[in-house]
C-alpha atoms as a PDB file:
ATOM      1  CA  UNK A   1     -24.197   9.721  -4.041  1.00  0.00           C
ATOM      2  CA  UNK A   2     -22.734  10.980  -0.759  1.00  0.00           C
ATOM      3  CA  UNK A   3     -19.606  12.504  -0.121  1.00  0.00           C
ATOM      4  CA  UNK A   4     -18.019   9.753   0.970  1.00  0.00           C
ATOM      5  CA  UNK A   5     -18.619   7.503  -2.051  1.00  0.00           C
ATOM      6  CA  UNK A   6     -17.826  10.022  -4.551  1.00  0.00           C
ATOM      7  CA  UNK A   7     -14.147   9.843  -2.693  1.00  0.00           C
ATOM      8  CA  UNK A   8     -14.092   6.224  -3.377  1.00  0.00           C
ATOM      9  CA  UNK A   9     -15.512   6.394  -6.978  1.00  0.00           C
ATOM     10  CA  UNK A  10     -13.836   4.232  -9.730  1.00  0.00           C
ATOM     11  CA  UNK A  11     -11.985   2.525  -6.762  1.00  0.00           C
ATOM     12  CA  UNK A  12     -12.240  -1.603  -6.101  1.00  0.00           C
ATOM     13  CA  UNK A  13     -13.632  -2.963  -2.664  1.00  0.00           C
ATOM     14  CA  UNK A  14     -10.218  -4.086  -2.197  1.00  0.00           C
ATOM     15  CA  UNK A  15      -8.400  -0.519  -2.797  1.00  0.00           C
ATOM     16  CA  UNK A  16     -11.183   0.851  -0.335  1.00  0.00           C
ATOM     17  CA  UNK A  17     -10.287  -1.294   2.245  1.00  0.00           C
ATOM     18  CA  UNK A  18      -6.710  -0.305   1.220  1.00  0.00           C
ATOM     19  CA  UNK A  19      -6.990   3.336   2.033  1.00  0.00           C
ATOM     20  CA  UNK A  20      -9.374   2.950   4.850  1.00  0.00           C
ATOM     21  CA  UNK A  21      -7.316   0.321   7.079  1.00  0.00           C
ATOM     22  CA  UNK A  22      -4.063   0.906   6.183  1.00  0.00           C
ATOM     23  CA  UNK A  23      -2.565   3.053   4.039  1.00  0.00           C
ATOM     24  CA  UNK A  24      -4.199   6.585   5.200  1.00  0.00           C
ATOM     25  CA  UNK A  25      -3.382   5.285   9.223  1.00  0.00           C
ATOM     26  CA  UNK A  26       0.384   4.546   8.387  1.00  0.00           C
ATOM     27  CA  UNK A  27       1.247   6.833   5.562  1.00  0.00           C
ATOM     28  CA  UNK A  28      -0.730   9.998   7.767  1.00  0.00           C
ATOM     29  CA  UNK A  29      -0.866  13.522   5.836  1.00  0.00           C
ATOM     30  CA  UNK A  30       2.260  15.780   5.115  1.00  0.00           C
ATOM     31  CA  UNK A  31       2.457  18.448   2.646  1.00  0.00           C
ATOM     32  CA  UNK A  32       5.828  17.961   1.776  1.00  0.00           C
ATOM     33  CA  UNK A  33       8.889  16.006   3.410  1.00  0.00           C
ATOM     34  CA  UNK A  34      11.722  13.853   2.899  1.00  0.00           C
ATOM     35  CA  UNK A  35      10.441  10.380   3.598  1.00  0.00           C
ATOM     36  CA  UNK A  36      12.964   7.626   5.928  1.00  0.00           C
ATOM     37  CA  UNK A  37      15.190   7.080   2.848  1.00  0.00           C
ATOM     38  CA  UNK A  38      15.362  10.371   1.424  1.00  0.00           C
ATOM     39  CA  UNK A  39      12.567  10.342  -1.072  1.00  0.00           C
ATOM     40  CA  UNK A  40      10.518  13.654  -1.012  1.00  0.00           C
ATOM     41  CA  UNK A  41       7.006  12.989  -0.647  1.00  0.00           C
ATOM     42  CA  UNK A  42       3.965  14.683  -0.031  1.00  0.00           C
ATOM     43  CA  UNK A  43       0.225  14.206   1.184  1.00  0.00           C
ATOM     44  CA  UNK A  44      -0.209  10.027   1.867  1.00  0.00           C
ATOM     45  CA  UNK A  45       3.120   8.994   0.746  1.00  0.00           C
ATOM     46  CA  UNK A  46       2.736  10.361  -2.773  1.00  0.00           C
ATOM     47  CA  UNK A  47       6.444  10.103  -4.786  1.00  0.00           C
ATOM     48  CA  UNK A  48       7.429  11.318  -8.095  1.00  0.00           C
ATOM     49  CA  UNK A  49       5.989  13.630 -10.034  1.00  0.00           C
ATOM     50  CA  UNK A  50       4.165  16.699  -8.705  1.00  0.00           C
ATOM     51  CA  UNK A  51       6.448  16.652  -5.577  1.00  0.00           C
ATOM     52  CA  UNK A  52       7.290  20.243  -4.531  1.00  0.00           C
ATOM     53  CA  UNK A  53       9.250  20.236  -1.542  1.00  0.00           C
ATOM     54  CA  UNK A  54       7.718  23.126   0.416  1.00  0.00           C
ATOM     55  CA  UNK A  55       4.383  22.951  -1.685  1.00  0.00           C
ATOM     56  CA  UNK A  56       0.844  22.987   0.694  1.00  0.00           C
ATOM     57  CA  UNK A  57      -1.274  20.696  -0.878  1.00  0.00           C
ATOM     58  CA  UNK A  58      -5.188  20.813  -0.685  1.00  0.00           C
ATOM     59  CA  UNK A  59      -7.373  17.843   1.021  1.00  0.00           C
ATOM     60  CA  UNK A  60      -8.614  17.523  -2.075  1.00  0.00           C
ATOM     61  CA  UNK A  61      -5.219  17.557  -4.043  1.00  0.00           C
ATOM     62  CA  UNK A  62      -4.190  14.944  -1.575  1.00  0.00           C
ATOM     63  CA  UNK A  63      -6.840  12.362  -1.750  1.00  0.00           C
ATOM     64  CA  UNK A  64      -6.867  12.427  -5.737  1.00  0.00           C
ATOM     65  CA  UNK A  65      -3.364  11.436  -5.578  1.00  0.00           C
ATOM     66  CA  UNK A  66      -4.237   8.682  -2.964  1.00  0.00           C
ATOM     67  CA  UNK A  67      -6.631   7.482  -5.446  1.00  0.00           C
ATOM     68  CA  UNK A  68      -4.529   7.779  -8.420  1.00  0.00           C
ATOM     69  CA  UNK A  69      -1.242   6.213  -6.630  1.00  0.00           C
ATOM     70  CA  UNK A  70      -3.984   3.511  -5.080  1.00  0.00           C
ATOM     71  CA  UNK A  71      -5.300   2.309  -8.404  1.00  0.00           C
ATOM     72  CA  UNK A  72      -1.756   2.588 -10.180  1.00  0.00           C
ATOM     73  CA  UNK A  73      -0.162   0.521  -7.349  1.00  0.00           C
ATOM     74  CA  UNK A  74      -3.346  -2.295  -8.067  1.00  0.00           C
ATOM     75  CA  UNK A  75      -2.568  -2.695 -11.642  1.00  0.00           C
ATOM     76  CA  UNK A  76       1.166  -3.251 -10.837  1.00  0.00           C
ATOM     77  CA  UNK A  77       0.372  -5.904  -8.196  1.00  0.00           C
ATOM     78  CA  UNK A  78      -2.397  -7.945 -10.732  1.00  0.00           C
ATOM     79  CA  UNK A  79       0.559  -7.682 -13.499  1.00  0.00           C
ATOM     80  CA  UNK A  80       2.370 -10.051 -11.580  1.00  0.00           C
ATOM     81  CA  UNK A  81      -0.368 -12.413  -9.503  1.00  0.00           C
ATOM     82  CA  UNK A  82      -0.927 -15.605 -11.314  1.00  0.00           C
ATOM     83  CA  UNK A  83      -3.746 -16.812  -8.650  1.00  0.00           C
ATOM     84  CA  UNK A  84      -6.895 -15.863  -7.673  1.00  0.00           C
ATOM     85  CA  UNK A  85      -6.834 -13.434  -4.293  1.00  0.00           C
ATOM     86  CA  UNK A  86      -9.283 -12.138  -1.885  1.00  0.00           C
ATOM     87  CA  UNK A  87     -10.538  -8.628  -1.456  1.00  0.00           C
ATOM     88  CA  UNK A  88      -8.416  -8.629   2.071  1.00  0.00           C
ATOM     89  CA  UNK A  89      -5.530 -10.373   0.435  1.00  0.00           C
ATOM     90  CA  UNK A  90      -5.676  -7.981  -2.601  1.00  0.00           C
ATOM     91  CA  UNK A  91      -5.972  -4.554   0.043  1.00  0.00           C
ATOM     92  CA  UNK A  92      -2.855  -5.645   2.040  1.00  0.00           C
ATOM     93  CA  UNK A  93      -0.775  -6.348  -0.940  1.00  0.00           C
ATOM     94  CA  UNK A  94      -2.450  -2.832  -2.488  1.00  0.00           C
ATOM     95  CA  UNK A  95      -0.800  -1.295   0.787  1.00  0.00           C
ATOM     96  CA  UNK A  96       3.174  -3.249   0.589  1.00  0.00           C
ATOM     97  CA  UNK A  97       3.411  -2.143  -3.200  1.00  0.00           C
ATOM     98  CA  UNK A  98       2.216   1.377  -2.169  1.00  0.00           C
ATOM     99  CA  UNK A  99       4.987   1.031   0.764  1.00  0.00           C
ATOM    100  CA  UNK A 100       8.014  -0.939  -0.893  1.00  0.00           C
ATOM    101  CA  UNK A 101       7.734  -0.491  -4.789  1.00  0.00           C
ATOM    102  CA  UNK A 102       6.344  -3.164  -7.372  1.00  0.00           C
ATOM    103  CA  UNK A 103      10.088  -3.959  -7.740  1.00  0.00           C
ATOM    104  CA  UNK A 104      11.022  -5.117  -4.409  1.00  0.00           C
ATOM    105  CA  UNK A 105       7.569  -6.561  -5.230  1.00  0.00           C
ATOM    106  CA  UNK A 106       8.212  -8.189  -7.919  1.00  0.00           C
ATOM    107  CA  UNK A 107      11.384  -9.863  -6.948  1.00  0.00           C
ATOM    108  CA  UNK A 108      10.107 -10.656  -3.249  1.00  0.00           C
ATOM    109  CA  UNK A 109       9.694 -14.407  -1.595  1.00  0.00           C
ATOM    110  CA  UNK A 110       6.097 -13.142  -0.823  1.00  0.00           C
ATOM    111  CA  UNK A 111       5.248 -13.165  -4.782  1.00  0.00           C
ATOM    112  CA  UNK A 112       6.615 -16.889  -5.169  1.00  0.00           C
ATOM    113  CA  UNK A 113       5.107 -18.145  -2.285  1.00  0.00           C
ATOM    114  CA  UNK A 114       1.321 -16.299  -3.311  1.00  0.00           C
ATOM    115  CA  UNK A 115       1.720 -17.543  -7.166  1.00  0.00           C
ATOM    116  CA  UNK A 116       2.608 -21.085  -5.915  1.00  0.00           C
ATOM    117  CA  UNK A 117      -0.896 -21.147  -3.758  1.00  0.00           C
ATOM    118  CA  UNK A 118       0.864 -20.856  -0.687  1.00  0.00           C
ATOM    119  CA  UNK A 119      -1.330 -17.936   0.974  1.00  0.00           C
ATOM    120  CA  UNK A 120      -0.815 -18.190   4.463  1.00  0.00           C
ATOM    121  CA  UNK A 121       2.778 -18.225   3.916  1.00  0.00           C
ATOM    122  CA  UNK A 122       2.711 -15.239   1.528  1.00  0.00           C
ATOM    123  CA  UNK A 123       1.213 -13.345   3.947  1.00  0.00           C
ATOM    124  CA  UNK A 124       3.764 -14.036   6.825  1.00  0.00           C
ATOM    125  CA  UNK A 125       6.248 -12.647   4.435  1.00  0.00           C
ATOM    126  CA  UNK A 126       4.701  -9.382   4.999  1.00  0.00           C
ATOM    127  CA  UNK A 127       6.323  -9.286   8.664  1.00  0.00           C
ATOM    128  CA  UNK A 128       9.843  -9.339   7.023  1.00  0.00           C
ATOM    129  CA  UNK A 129       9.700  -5.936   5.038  1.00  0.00           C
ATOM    130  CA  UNK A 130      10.179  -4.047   8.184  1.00  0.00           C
ATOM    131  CA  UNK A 131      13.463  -1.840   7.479  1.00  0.00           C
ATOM    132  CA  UNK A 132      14.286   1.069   5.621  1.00  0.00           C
ATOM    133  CA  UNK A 133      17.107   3.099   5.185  1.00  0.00           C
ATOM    134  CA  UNK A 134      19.057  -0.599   6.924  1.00  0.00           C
ATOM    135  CA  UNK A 135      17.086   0.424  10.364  1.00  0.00           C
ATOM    136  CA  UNK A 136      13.957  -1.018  11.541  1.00  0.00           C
ATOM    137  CA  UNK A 137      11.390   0.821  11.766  1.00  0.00           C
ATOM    138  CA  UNK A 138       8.660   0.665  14.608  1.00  0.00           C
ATOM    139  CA  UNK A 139       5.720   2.573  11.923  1.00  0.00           C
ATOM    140  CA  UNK A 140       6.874  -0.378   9.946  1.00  0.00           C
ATOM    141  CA  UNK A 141       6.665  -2.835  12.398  1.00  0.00           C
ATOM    142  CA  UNK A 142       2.846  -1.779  13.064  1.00  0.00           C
ATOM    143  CA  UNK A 143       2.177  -1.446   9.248  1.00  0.00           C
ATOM    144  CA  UNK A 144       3.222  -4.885   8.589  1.00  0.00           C
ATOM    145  CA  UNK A 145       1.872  -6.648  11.436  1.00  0.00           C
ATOM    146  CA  UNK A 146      -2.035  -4.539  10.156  1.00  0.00           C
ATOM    147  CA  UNK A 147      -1.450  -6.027   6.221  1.00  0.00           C
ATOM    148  CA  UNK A 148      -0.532  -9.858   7.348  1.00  0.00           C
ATOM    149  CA  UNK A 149      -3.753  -9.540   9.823  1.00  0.00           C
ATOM    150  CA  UNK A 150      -5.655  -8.627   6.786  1.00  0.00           C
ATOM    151  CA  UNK A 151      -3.812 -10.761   4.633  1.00  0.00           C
ATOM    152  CA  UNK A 152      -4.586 -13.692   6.713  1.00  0.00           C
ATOM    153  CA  UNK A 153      -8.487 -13.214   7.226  1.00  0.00           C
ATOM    154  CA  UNK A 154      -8.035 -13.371   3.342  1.00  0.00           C
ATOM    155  CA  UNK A 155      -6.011 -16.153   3.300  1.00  0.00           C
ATOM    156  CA  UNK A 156      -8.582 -18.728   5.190  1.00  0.00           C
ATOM    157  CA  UNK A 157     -11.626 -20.636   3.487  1.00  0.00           C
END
């Protein structure tokens, strides 16, 4: 096995896809700052536990926490998806929970509108989670805009 699949051991196509299109583009790599709505955060976005604010974190440190936050943030989303979902669908839905919570998940128009068969429209939801901190965001913008595109090639037969 290569470097490069050893990274992506234990992970599903769809998390893959995750990391590689979307979430390691828009999340980048910090050691340690305070994100947009002053949540510290370190490597690709990684919050909660382990978060040192002035810590240096290893490559290595960094992508096992991608990996780790990646799967976590699948589990959440298939706790809640009562339909079946593509690998593309699954990857840009891997990348919102990673990005908004599996609250605001949870709770969210785009969950009805999936679990009620309604693809395409669950993935034009995507386009309205484009604020943080009550400003919008241009990073968010471009992040959204990347998981309905995704979404969508999903989303068709």
């Amino acid at each position: 096995m290569n470097n490069a699949a050893k990274g992506f051991a234990g992970l599903s196509a769809a998390a893959v896809l995750a990391i590689t299109l979307i979430i390691k583009p828009f999340e980048g790599r910090e050691d340690s700052y305070v994100d947009p709505v002053g949540v510290w955060t370190s490597c690709y976005g990684h919050t909660g536990e382990g978060v040192v604010p002035g810590r240096e974190y290893s490559d290595a440190e960094c992508e096992a926490l991608l990996r780790l936050d990646t799967l976590e943030r699948e589990a959440q989303l298939l706790r809640y998806v009562r339909v079946p979902i593509s690998d593309e669908i699954r990857a840009s839905l891997i990348s919102f929970v990673y990005n908004v919570g599996v609250g605001n998940f949870r709770s969210s128009t785009l969950l009805k509108k999936l679990n009620a068969g309604d693809y395409v429209g669950a993935c034009n939801e995507l386009t309205r989670w484009t604020y943080a901190g009550g400003e919008r965001l241009a990073g968010l913008v471009r992040r959204r805009e990347a998981e309905r595109q995704l979404c969508l090639r999903g989303a068709r037969p």
